[in-house]
Protein backbone atom coordinates (compact mmCIF):
# COMPACT_ATOMS: atom_id res chain seq x y z
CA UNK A 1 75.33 71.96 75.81
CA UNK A 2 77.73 70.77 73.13
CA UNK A 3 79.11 72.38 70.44
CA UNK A 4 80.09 71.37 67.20
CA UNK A 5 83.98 72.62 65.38
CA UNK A 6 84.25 72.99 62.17
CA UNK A 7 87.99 72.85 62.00
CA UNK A 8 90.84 72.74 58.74
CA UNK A 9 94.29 70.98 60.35
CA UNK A 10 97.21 71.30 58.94
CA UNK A 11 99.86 68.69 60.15
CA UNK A 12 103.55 68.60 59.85
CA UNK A 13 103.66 72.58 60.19
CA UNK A 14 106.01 72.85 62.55
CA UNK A 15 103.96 74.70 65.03
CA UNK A 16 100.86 74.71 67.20
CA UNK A 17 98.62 77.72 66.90
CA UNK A 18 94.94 78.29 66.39
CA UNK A 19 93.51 80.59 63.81
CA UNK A 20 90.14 82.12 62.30
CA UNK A 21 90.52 82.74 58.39
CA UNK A 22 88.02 83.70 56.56
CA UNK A 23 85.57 82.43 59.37
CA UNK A 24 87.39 78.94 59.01
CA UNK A 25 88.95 77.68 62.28
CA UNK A 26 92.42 76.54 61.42
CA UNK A 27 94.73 74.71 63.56
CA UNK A 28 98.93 74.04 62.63
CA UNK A 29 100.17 70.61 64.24
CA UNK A 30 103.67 69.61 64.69
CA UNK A 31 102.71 66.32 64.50
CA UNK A 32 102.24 63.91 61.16
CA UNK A 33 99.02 62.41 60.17
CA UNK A 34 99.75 59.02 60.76
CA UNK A 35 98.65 56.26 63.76
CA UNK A 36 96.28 59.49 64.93
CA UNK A 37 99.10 61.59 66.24
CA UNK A 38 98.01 64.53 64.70
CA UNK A 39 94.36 63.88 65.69
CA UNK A 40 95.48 63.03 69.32
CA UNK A 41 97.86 66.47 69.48
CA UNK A 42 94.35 68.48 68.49
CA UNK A 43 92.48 66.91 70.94
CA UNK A 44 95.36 67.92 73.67
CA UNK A 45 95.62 71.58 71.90
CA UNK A 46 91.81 71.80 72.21
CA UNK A 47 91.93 70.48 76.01
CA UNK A 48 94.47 72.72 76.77
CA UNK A 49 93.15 76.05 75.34
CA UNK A 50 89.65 75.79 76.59
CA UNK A 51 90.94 74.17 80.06
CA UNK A 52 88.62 71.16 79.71
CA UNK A 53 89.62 67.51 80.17
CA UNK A 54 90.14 65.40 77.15
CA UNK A 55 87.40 63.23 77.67
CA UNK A 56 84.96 66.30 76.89
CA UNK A 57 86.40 66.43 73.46
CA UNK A 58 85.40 63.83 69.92
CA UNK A 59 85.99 63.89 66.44
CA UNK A 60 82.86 63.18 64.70
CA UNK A 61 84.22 63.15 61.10
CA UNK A 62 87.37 63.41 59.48
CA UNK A 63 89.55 60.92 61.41
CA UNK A 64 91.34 60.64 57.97
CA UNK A 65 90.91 63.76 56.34
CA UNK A 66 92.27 67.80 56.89
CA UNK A 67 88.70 68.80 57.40
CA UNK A 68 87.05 67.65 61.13
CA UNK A 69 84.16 67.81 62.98
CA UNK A 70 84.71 68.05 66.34
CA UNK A 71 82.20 67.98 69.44
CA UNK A 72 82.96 69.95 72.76
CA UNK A 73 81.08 69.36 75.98
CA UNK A 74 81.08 72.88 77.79
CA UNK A 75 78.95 75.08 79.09
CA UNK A 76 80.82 77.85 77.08
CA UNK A 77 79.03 79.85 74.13
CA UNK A 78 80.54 79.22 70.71
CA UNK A 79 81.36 82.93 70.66
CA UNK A 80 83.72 82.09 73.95
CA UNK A 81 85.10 79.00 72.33
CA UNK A 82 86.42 80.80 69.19
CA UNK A 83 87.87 83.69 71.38
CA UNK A 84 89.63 81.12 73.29
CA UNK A 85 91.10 80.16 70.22
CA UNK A 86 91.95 82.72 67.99
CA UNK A 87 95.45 83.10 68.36
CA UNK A 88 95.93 80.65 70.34
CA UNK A 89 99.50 78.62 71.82
């Protein structure tokens, strides 16, 4: 079943880390927002964290914007998802 992210990204911060503020899912890039490469590190972050291929990952809305919706194909509750990462890298 997929889920739908809500998720704030914040590019050229120097680090990659997940975090829940506020009950906002935030995630720091290295990378800038230009060509995709900051969309393209999220995806990877995303793959990474939840241990799911990249291909199970889309971003709905907000290709050009902070604020993205992204959809996961998993069998994992949202609950697990956010727990995954929270804190994360």
């Amino acid at each position: 079943m997929p889920i739908i992210l809500d998720i704030k990204v914040f590019p050229n911060s120097g680090k990659q880390e997940f975090k829940i503020d506020n009950d906002q899912l935030k995630c720091y890039l290295k990378s800038s927002p230009e060509k995709g490469k900051a969309n393209q590190e999220l995806i990877k972050m995303l793959s990474k964290q939840l241990n799911l291929g990249q291909f199970n990952f889309s971003i709905l809305s907000g290709m050009t914007t902070r604020l993205k919706k992204v959809r996961v194909n998993t069998d994992l509750s949202l609950d697990e998802v956010l727990k995954r990462l929270n804190g994360a890298l």
